[in-house]
Structure formats: C-alpha cells, structure tokens
C-alpha atoms as a PDB file:
ATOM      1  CA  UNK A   1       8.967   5.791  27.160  1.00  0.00           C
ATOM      2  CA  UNK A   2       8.535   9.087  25.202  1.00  0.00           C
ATOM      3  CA  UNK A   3       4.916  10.341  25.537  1.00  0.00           C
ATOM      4  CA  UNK A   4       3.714  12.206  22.231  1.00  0.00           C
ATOM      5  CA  UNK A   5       0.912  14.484  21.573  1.00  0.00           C
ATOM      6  CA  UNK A   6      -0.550  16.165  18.543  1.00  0.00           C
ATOM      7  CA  UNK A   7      -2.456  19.119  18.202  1.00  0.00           C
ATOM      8  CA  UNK A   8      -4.266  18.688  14.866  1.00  0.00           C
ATOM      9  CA  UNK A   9      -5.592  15.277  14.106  1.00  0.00           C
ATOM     10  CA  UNK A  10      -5.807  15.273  10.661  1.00  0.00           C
ATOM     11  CA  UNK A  11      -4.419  13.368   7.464  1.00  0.00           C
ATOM     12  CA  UNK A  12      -0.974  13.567   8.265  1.00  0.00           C
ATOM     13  CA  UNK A  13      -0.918  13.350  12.124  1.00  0.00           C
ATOM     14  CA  UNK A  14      -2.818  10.060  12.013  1.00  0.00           C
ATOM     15  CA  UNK A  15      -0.154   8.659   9.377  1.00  0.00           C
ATOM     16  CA  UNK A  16       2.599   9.489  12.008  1.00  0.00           C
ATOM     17  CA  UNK A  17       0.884   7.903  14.728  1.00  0.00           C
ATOM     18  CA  UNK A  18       0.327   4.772  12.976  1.00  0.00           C
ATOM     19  CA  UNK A  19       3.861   4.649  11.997  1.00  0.00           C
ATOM     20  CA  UNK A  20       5.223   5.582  15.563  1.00  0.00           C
ATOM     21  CA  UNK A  21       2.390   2.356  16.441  1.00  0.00           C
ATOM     22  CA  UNK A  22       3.622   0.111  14.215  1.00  0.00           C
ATOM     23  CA  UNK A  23       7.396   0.799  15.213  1.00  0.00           C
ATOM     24  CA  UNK A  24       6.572   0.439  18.799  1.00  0.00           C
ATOM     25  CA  UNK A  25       8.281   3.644  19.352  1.00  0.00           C
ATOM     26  CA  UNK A  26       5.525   3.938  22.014  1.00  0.00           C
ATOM     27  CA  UNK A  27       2.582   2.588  23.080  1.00  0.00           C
ATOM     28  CA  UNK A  28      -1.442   3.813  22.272  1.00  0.00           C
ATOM     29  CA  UNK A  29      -1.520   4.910  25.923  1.00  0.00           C
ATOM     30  CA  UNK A  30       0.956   7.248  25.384  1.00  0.00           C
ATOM     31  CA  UNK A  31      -0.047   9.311  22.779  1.00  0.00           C
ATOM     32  CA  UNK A  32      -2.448  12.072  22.728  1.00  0.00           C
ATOM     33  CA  UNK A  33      -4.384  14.310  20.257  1.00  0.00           C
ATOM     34  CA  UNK A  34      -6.637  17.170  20.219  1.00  0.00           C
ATOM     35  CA  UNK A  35      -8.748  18.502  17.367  1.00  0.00           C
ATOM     36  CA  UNK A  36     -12.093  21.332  17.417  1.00  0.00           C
ATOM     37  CA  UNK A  37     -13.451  18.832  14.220  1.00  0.00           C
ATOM     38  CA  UNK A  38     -15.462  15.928  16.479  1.00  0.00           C
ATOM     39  CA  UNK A  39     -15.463  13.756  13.227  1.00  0.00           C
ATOM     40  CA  UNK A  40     -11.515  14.007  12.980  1.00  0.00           C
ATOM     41  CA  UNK A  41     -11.413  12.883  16.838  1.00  0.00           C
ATOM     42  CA  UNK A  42     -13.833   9.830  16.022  1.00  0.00           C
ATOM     43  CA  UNK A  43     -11.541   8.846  13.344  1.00  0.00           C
ATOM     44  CA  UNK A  44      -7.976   9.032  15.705  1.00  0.00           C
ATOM     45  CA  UNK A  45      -9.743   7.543  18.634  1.00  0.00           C
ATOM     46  CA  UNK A  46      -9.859   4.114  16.529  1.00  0.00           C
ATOM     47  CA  UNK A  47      -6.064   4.192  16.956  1.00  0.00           C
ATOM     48  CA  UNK A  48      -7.262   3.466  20.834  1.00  0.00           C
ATOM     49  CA  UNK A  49      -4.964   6.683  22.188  1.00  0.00           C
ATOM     50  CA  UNK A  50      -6.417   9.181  23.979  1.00  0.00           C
ATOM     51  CA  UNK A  51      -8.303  12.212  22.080  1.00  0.00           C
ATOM     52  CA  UNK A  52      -9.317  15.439  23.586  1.00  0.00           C
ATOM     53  CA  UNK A  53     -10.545  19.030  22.255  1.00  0.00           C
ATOM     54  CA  UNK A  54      -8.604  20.516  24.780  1.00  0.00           C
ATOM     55  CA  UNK A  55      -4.897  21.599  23.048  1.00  0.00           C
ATOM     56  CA  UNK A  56      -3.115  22.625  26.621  1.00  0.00           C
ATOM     57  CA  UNK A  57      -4.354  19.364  27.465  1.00  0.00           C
ATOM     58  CA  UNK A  58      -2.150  17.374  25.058  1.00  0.00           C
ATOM     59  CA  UNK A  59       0.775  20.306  26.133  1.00  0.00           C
ATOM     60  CA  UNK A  60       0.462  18.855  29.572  1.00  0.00           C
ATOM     61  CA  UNK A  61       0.603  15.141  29.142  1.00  0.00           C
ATOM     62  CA  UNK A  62       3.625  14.826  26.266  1.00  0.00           C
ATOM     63  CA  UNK A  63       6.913  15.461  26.523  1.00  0.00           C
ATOM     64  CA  UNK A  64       6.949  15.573  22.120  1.00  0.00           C
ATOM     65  CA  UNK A  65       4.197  17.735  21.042  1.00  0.00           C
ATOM     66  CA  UNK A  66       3.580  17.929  16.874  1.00  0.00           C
ATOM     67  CA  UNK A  67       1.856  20.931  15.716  1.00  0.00           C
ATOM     68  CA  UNK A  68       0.066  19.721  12.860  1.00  0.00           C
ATOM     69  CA  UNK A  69      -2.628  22.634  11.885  1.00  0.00           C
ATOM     70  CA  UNK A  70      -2.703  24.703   9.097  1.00  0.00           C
ATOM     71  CA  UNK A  71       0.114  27.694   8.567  1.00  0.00           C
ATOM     72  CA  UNK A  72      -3.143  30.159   8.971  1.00  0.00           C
ATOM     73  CA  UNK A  73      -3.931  28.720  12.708  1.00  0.00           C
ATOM     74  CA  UNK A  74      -0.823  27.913  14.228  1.00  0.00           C
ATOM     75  CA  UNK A  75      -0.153  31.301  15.222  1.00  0.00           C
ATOM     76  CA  UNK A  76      -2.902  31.447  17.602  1.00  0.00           C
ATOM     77  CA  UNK A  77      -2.426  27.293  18.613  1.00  0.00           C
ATOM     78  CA  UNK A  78       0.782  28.500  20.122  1.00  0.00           C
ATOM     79  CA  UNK A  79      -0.459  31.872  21.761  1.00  0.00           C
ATOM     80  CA  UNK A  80      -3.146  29.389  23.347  1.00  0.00           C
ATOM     81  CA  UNK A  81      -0.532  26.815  24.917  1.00  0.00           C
ATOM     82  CA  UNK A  82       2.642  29.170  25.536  1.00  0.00           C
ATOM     83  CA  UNK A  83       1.747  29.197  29.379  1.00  0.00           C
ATOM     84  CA  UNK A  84       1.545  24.946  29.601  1.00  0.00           C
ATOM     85  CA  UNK A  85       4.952  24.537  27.546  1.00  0.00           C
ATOM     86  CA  UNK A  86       7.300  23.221  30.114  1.00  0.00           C
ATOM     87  CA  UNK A  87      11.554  23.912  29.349  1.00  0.00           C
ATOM     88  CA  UNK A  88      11.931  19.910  28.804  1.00  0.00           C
ATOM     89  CA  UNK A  89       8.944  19.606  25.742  1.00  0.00           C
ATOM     90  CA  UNK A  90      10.225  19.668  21.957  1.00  0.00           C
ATOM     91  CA  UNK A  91       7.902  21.135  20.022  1.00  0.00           C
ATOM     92  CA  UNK A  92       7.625  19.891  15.741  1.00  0.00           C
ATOM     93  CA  UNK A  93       5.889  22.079  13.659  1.00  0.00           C
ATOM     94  CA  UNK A  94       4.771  20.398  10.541  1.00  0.00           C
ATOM     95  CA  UNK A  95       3.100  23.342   9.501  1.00  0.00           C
ATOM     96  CA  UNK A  96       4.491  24.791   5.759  1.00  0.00           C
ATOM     97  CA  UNK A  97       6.278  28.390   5.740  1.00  0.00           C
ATOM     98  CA  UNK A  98       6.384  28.884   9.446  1.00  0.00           C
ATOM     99  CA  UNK A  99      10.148  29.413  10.551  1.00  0.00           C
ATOM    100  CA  UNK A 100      11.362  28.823  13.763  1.00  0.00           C
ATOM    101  CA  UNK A 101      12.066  32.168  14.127  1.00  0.00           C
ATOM    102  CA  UNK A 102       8.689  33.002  14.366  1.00  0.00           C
ATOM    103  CA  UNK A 103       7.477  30.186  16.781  1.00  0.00           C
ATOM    104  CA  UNK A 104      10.242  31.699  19.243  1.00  0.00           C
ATOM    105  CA  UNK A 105       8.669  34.947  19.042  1.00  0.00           C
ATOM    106  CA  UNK A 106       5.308  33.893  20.179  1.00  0.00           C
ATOM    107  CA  UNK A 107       6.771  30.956  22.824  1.00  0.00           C
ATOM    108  CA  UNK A 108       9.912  32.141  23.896  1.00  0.00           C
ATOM    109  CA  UNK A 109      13.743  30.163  23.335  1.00  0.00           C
ATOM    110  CA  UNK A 110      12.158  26.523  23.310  1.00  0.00           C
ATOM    111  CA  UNK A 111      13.413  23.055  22.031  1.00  0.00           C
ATOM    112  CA  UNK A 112      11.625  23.468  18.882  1.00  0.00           C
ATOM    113  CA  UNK A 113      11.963  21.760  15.585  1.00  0.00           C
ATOM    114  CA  UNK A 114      11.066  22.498  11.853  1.00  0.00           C
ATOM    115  CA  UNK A 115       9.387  19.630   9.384  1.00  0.00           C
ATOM    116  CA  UNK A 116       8.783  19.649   5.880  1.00  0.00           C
ATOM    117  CA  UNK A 117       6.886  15.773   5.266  1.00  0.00           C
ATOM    118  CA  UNK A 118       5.054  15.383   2.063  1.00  0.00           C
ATOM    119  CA  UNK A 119       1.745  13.004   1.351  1.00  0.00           C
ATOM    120  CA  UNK A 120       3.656   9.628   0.756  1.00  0.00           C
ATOM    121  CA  UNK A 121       3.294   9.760   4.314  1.00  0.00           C
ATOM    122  CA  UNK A 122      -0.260   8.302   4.306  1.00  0.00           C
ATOM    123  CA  UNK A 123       1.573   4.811   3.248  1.00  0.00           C
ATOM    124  CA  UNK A 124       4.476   5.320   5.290  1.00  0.00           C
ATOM    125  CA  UNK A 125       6.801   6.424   2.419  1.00  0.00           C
ATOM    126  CA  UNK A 126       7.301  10.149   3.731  1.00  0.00           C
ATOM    127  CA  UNK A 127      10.334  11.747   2.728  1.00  0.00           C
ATOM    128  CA  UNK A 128      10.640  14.649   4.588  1.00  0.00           C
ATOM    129  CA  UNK A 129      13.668  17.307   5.770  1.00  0.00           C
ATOM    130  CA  UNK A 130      13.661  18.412   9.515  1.00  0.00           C
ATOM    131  CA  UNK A 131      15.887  21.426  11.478  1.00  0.00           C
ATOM    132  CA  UNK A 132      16.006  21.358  14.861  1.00  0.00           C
ATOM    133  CA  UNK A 133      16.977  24.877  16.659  1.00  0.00           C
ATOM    134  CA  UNK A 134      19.605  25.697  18.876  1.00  0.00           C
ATOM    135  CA  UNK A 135      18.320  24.358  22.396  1.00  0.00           C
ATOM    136  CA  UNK A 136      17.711  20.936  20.717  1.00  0.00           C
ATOM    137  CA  UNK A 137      20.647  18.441  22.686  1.00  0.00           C
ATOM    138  CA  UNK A 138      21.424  15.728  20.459  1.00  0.00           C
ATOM    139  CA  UNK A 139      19.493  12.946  22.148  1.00  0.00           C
ATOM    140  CA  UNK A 140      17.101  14.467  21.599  1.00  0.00           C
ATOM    141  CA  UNK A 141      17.481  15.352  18.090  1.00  0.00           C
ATOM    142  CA  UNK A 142      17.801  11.381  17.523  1.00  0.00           C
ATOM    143  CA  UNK A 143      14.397  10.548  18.758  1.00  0.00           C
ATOM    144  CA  UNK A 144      13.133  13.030  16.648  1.00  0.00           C
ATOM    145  CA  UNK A 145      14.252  11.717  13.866  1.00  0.00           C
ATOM    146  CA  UNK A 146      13.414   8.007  15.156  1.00  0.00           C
ATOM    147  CA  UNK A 147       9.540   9.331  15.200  1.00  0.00           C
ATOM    148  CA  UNK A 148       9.767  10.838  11.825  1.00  0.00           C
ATOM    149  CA  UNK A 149      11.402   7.712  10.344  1.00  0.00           C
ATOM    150  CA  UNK A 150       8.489   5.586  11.269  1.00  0.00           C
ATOM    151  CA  UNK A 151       6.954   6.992   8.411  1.00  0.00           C
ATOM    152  CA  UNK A 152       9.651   7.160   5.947  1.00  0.00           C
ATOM    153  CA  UNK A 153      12.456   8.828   5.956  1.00  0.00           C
ATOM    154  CA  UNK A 154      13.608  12.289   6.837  1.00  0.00           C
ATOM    155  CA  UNK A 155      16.568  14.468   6.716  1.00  0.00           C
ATOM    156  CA  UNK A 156      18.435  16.606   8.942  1.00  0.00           C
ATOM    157  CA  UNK A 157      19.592  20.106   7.466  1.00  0.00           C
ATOM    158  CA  UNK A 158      19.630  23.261   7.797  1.00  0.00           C
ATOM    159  CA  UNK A 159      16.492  25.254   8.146  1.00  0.00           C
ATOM    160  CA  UNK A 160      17.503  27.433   5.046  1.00  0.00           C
ATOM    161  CA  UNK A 161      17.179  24.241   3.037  1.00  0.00           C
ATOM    162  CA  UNK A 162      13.654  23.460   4.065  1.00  0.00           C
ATOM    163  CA  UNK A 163      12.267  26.054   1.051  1.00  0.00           C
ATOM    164  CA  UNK A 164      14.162  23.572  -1.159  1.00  0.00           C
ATOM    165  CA  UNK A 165      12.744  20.181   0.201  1.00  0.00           C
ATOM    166  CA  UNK A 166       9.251  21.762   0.167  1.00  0.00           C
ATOM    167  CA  UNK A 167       9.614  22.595  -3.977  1.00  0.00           C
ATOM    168  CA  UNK A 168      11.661  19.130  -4.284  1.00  0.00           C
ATOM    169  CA  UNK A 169       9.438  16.333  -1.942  1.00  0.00           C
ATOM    170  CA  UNK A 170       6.682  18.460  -0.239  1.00  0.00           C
ATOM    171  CA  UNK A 171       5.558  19.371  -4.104  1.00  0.00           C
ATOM    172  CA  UNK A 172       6.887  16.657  -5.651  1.00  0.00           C
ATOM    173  CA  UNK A 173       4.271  13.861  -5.502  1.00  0.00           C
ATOM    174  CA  UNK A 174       1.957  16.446  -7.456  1.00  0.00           C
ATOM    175  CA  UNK A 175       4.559  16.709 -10.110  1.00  0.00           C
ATOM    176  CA  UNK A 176       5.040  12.643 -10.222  1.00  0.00           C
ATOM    177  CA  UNK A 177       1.192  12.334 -10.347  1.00  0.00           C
ATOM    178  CA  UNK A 178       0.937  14.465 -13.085  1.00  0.00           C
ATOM    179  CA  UNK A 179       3.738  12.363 -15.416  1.00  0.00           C
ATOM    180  CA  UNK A 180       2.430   8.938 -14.179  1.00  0.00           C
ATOM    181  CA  UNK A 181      -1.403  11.050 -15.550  1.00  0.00           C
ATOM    182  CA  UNK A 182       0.950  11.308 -19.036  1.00  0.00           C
ATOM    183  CA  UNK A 183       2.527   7.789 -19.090  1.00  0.00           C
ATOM    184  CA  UNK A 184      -1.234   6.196 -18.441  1.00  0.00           C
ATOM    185  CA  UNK A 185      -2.860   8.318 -20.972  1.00  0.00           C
ATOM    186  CA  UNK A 186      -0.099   7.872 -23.520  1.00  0.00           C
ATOM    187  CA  UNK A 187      -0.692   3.604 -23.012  1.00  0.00           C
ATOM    188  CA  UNK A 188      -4.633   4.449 -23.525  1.00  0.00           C
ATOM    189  CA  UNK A 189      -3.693   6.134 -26.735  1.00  0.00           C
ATOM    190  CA  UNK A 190      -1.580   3.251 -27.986  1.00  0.00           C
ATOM    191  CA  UNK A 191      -4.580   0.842 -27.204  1.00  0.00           C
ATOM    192  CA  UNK A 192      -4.567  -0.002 -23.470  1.00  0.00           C
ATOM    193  CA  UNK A 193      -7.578   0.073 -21.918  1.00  0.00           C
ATOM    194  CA  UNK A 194      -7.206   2.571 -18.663  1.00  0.00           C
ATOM    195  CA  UNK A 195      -7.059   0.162 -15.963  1.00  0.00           C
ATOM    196  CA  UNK A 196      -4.040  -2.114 -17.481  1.00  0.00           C
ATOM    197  CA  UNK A 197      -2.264   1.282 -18.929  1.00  0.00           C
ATOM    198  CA  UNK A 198      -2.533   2.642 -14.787  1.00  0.00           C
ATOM    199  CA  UNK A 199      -1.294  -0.084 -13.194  1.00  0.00           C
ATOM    200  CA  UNK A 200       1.574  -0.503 -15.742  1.00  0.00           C
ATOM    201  CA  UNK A 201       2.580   3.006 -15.101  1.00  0.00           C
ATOM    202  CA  UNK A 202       2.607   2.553 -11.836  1.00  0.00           C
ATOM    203  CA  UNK A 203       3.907  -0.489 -11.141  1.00  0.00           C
ATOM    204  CA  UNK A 204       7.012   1.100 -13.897  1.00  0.00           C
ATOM    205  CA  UNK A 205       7.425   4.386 -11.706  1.00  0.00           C
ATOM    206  CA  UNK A 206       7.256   2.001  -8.159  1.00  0.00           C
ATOM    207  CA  UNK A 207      10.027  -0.838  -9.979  1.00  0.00           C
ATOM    208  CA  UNK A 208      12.174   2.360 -11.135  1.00  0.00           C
ATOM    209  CA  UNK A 209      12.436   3.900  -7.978  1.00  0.00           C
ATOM    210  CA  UNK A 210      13.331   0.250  -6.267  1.00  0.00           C
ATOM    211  CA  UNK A 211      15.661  -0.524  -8.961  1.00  0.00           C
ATOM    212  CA  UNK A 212      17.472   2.628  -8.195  1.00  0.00           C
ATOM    213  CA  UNK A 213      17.284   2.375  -4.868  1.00  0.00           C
ATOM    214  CA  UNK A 214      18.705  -1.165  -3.923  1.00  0.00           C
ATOM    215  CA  UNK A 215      21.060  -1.275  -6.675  1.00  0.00           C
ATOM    216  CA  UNK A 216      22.602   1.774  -5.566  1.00  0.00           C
ATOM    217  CA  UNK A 217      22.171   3.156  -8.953  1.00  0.00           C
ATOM    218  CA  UNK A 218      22.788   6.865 -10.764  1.00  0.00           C
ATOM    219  CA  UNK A 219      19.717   7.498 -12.988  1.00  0.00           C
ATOM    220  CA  UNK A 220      21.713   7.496 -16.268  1.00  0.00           C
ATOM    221  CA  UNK A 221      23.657   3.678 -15.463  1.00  0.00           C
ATOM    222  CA  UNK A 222      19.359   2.670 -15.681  1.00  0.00           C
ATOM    223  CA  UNK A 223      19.151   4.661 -18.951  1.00  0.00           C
ATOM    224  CA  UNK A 224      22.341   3.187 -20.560  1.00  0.00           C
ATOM    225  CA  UNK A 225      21.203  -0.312 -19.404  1.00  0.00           C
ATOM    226  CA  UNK A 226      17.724  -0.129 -21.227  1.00  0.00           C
ATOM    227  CA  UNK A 227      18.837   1.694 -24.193  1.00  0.00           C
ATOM    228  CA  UNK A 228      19.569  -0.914 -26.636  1.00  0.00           C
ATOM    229  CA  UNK A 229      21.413   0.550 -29.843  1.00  0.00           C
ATOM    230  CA  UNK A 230      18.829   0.389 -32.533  1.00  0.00           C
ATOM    231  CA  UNK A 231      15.800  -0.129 -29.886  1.00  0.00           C
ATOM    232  CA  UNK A 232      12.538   1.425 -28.910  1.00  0.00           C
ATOM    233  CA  UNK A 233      14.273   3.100 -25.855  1.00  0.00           C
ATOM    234  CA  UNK A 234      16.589   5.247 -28.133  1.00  0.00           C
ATOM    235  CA  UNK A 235      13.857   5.920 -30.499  1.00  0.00           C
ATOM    236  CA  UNK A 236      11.583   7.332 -27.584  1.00  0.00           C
ATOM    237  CA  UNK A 237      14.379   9.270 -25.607  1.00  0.00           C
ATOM    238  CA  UNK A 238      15.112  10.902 -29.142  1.00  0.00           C
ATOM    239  CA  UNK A 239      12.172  12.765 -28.184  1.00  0.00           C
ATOM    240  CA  UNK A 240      13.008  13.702 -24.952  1.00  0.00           C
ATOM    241  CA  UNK A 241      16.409  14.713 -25.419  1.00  0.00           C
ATOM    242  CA  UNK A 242      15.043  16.907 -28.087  1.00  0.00           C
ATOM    243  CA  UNK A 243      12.711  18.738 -25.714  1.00  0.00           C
ATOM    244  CA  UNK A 244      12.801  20.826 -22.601  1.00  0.00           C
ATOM    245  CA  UNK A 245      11.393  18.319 -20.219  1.00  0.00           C
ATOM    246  CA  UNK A 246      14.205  18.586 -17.812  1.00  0.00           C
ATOM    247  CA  UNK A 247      13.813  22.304 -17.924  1.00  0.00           C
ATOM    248  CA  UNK A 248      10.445  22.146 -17.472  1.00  0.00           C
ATOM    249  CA  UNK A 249      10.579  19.672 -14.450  1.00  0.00           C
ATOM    250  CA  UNK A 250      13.199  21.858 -13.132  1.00  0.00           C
ATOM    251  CA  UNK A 251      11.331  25.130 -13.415  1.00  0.00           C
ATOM    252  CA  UNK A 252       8.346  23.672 -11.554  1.00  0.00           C
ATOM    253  CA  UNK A 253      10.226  22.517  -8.856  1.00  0.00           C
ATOM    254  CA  UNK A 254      12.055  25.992  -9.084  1.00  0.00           C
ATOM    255  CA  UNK A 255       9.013  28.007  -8.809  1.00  0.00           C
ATOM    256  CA  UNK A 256       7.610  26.394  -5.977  1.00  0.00           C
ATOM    257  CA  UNK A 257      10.891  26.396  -3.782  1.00  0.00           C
ATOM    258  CA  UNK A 258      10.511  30.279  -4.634  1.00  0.00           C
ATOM    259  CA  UNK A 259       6.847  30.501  -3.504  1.00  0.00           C
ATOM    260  CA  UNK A 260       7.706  28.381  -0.232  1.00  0.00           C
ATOM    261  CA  UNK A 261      10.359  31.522   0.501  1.00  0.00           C
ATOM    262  CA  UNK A 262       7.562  34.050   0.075  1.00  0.00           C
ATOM    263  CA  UNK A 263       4.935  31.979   1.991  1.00  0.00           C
ATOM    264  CA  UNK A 264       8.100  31.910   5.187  1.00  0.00           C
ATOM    265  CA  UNK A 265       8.425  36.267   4.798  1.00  0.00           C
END
C-alpha cells in the first residue's frame, strides 16, 4: 500500500487526507505530516496518522509526498529535503504559481507533479486540474489521480492549462459566493427573511448544478425548460440578456487566469 506524506498540515492537506481515509486508499498508519504550527499538528493528529515537525522526516517514510505550503515557502521546503528525495518518490505541489520547471531547478529531474485544487475540497467536492512531468510512468500517474479523486475530482492536462483552471475553479468558488451573496440579498429585498432567502439560494445553486450534472444537460436545454412563454423566467432573463453579466463573469475569470501567469514568471 502507497505510503503518503504531507509537508504542510493545513486546511487543504487535512481535506485530502480525510478523503484518501474515507476511500481506503490507505490506511492512518500510513500517512504522515509535518508542520512548524504545533496547533495545526494537534488538529491532524486526530486523524490518528503520524505527525512530526521534522519535513525530511515525512521525505523518508512516503513514497507520495504533497507539498502543501504557501508559494512564498516552498522554495526553501524543497532546498531543505532535496538530499532525502529518493528517484522512486512523486512529489505534488499544491502550491499556486509554482511551475514544475522551477521545482526541477532546486531538486533535480524528479517524478514531480503540478495541482491546482480549489476550497470545495474541505467537503470533498474539489475540482481541481493536475500535470504530471516527464519522469511520471503512467501507473503512477493513475494513483495520483486516484488520491486526488478522493476529494473530488481532478483533471489531467497540460501544465500550460493550469493558469486557466486556477482563474476558472481555483477562483471560482469566490465568484459563486459572491452571486449566491446577490441571489440571497435580492430574496431579502422581496420579503424573505435572511435565513429562508440563504438556504433557498443555496439549495437553487446545489439542485442546478445536480440537475445539470446527472441529466447530462447543456446549460441553455435548463434555460429553455424553465422559461415558460409569458412567465416570470422570461421576464427576469429580459434583464440579463440586456446586461453584460456574461462579460462581466467572463472578465473576472479572465483577469485572474492573467494574474495566475504573472504570479508563475
């Protein structure tokens, strides 16, 4: 069985070692994690695996071993365990911006692979893209993508389409957030009270996405099948077809695929 380690014990490492738990992908007593914050090692020792602020020390008992610190530290994570990183570890950054390019120039031509997740992650709904580099065999590339899936789902591509996952899902649940903020407050306005207007919202943006999903449905076959002629759907997308909130969805998610590509310079 696969042993895993994590350097970084934080939000999103725990969420991937519950899901890789609850899969059974491998047992507590095979999974390791270091961290230098004592209070984020209390927390990931309740998962019963074994928790240590020693980094080489999670290099030297995992074969898998997630980087999960912030862009700013990584650099000097992977000067610290270069020397411990054996030719048969895979290394997964999670870490935003950081190319693969530049974790080979600090540990050498390694197995290494690239992951953009996003926050959805916390509930096991990640949706996340991942690249793996050349030296990656495709067995290995499979259990990979087995971990990552415990969580949600994720995506193989090309590294040069990571900037575009990181505007579109890594961003994205800010962007939702803010129009289920607009749906909610639009249902106070019309004489919900807050509590009835937010969980209509959400439970409209969680059915959507299901409805989509399962039925194998295109976004505008859901529009055509709600618009009644003569209804109160047709009377409020006269509104939005009138105004620029495509555009303005699409510039957001625009502008932060472009600061992603300056953050990976």
């Amino acid at each position: 069985m696969v042993r895993i380690g994590f350097i970084g014990s934080g939000n999103m490492a725990t969420a991937l070692i519950k899901g890789i738990l609850e899969m059974g992908i491998c047992d507590a007593k095979g999974i390791i994690a270091s961290d230098n914050n004592p209070a984020k090692l209390d927390k990931v020792k309740q998962l019963e695996i074994s928790a240590t602020n020693r980094n080489k020390e999670v290099v030297q008992h995992s074969d898998v071993i997630f980087l999960a610190v912030k862009p700013q530290d990584i650099y000097d994570v992977l000067k610290e365990i270069k020397d411990y990183i054996r030719r048969d570890n895979i290394i997964v950054s999670i870490a935003a911006g950081i190319k693969i390019s530049k974790i080979e120039s600090i540990i050498g031509k390694k197995k290494i692979v690239r992951v953009m997740p996003n926050t959805p992650c916390l509930v096991s709904e990640m949706a996340a893209g991942f690249a793996p580099n050349s030296e990656m065999e495709q067995q290995e590339i499979e259990t990979i993508e087995l971990i990552l899936n415990a969580s949600g789902s994720a995506y193989r591509m090309k590294e040069s389409l990571l900037d575009a996952v990181t505007g579109l899902s890594g961003s994205g649940p800010a962007f939702v957030a803010e129009l289920i903020k607009a749906f909610t407050e639009a249902g106070i306005e019309n004489s919900l009270d807050r509590e009835t207007a937010y969980a209509l919202t959400l439970q409209t943006f969680r059915g959507t996405a299901r409805l989509l999903s399962e039925k194998k449905m295109q976004p505008e076959e859901l529009v055509r099948m709600v618009s009644s002629p003569g209804g109160t759907t047709i009377a409020g997308r006269e509104i939005l077809d009138n105004s620029d909130v495509k555009g303005v969805i699409k510039k957001a998610i625009r502008k932060a695929v472009e600061r992603s590509r300056e953050l990976g310079k």
